[in-house]
Structures are given as C-alpha cells and as structure tokens.
Protein backbone atom coordinates (compact mmCIF):
# COMPACT_ATOMS: atom_id res chain seq x y z
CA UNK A 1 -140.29 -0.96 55.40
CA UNK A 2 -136.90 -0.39 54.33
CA UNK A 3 -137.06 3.31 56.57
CA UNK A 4 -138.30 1.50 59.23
CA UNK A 5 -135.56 -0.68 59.56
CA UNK A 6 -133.09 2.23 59.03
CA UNK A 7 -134.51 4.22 61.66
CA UNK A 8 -134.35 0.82 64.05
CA UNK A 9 -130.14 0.59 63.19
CA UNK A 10 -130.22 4.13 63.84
CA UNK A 11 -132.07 3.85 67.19
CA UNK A 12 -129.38 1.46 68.06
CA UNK A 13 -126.28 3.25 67.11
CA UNK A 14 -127.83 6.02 69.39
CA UNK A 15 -127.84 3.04 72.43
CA UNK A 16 -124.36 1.90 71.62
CA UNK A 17 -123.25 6.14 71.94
CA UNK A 18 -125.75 6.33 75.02
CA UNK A 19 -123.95 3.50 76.69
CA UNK A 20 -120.18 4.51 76.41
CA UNK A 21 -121.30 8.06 77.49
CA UNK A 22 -121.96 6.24 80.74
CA UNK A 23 -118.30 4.96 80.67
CA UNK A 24 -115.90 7.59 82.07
CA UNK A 25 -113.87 8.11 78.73
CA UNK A 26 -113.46 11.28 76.41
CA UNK A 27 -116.79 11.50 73.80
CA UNK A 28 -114.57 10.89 70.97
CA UNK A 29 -113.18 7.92 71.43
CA UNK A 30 -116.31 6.11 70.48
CA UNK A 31 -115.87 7.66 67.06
CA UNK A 32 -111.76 7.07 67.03
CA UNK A 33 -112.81 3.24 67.45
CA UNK A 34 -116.47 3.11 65.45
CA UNK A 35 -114.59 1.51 62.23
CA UNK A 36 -112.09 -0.88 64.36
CA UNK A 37 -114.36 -4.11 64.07
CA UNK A 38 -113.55 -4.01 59.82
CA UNK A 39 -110.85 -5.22 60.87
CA UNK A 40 -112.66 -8.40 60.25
CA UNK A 41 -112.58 -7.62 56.51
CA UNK A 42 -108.99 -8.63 56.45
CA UNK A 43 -109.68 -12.37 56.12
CA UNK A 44 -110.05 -11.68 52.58
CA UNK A 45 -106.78 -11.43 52.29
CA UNK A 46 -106.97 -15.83 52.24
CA UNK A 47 -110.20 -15.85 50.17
CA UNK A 48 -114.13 -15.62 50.52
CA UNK A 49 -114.85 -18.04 53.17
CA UNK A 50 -112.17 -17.24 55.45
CA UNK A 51 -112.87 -13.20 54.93
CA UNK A 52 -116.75 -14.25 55.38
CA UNK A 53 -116.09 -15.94 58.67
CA UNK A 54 -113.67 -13.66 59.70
CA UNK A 55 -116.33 -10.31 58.67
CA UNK A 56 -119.28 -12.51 60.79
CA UNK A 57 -117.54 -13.05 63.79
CA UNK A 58 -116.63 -8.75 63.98
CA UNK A 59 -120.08 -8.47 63.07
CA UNK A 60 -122.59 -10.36 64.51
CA UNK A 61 -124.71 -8.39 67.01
CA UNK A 62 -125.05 -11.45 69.76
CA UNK A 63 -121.34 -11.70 69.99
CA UNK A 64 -121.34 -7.76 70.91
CA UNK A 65 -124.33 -8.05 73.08
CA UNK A 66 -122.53 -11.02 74.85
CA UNK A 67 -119.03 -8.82 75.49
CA UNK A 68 -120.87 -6.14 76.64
CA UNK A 69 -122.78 -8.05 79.60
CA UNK A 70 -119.63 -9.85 80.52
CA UNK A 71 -117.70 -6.22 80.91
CA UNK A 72 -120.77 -5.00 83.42
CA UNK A 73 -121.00 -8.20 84.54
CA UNK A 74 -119.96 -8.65 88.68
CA UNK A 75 -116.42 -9.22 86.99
CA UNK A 76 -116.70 -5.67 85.70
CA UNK A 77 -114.22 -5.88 82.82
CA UNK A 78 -114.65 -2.37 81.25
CA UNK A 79 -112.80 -3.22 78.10
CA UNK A 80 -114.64 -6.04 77.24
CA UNK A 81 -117.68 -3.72 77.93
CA UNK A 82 -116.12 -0.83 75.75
CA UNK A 83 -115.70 -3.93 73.16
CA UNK A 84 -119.05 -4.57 73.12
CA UNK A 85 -120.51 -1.28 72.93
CA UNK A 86 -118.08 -0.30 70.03
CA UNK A 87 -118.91 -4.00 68.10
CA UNK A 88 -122.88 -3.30 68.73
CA UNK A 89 -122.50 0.07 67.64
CA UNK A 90 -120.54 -0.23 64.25
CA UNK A 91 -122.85 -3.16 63.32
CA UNK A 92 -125.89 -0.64 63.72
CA UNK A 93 -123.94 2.01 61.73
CA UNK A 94 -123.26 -0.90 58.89
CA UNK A 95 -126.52 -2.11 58.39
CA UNK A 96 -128.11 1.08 58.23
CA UNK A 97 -126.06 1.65 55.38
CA UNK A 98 -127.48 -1.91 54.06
CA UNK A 99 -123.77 -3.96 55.18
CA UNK A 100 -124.93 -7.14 56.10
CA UNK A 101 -123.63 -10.39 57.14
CA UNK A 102 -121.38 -12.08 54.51
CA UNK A 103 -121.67 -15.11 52.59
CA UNK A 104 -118.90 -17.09 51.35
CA UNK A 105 -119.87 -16.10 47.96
CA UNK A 106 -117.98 -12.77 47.88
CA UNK A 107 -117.84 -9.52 49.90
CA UNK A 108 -121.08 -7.96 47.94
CA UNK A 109 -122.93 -10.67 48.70
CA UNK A 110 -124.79 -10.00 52.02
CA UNK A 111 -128.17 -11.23 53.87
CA UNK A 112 -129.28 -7.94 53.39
CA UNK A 113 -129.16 -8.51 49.62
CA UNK A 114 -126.28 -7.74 47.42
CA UNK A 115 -123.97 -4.68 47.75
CA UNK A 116 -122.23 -2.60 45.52
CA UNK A 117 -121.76 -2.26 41.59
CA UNK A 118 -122.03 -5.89 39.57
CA UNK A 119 -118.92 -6.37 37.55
CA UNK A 120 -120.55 -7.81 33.87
C-alpha cells in the first residue's frame, strides 16, 4: 500500500508541474521555488507547537488547493495561483518522501508516522 500511495504523491507533483507549465513563466522556476513553503519550519525557532502550527499551515494541501482557485478565479490573481501550485506541489514532493503533517510533539513526529533517527 505504501507504493501506492507514493505513486499517488507522485501523480500529484506531476499536476502541480503540469499546471505552472500552463502559466507563462520559465520551466525552472517551479524548481527555484519547490522548497520555499519550509519556510514554515522556522516556527521552531519558538518551540514545538508554534513550529507545528507554523509547518501545517505551509503544508496543508486544502490551503494550496484554496490559493490556487482564488488565483484562476474571475479575479485572476496569478501569484496567488503560482502560490498554490508551488504549496500543492512541495506537499506532494514531502509526503512522498513520508513528511507529514506535524504534531506538537516534535518535528519527527508526523501523521504519517514518525520520521527520522530516535535519539535513546
């Protein structure tokens, strides 16, 4: 099952590229700005819960599905669509490499299960 799922993150990373090749901007941008939404990681900085809602809200796929229909939206916003796409896309790249959601536990600590090498 575990492939499965892989190959369903993968099919939407392939969207999210598919998408912002419809958006008249050079290829590689999408890959310049594919890591911009860990920015999110940086509410660590002021401890677990903070960094966990901070992580969430760069990360959670309705958010990104939400920006991206306001940008094509009749308002036509195109950075909030490029937003989207780019948040969508890096959340499919991070949980195919089993980066989940965060819980105020700790950074390792994910929905996905736990991440990373246990300290003991």
């Amino acid at each position: 099952m575990k492939t499965v799922l892989k190959l369903e993150e993968l099919m939407m990373f392939l969207l999210g590229y598919f998408l912002f090749m419809q958006m008249d901007l050079p290829w590689w941008w999408f890959f310049a700005l594919l890591l911009a939404p860990d920015i999110g990681m940086l509410g660590y900085i002021f401890g677990n819960r903070v960094g966990a809602f901070t992580y969430n809200i760069f990360h959670h796929r309705g958010l990104a599905i939400l920006l991206y229909f306001i940008g094509v939206s009749h308002l036509y916003v195109p950075e909030t669509e490029l937003i989207g796409i780019i948040l969508f896309s890096h959340i499919a790249m991070d949980r195919m490499f089993g980066y989940g959601l965060k819980y105020e536990k700790g950074f390792r600590f994910t929905h996905l299960g736990e991440i990373g090498k246990k300290h003991g």
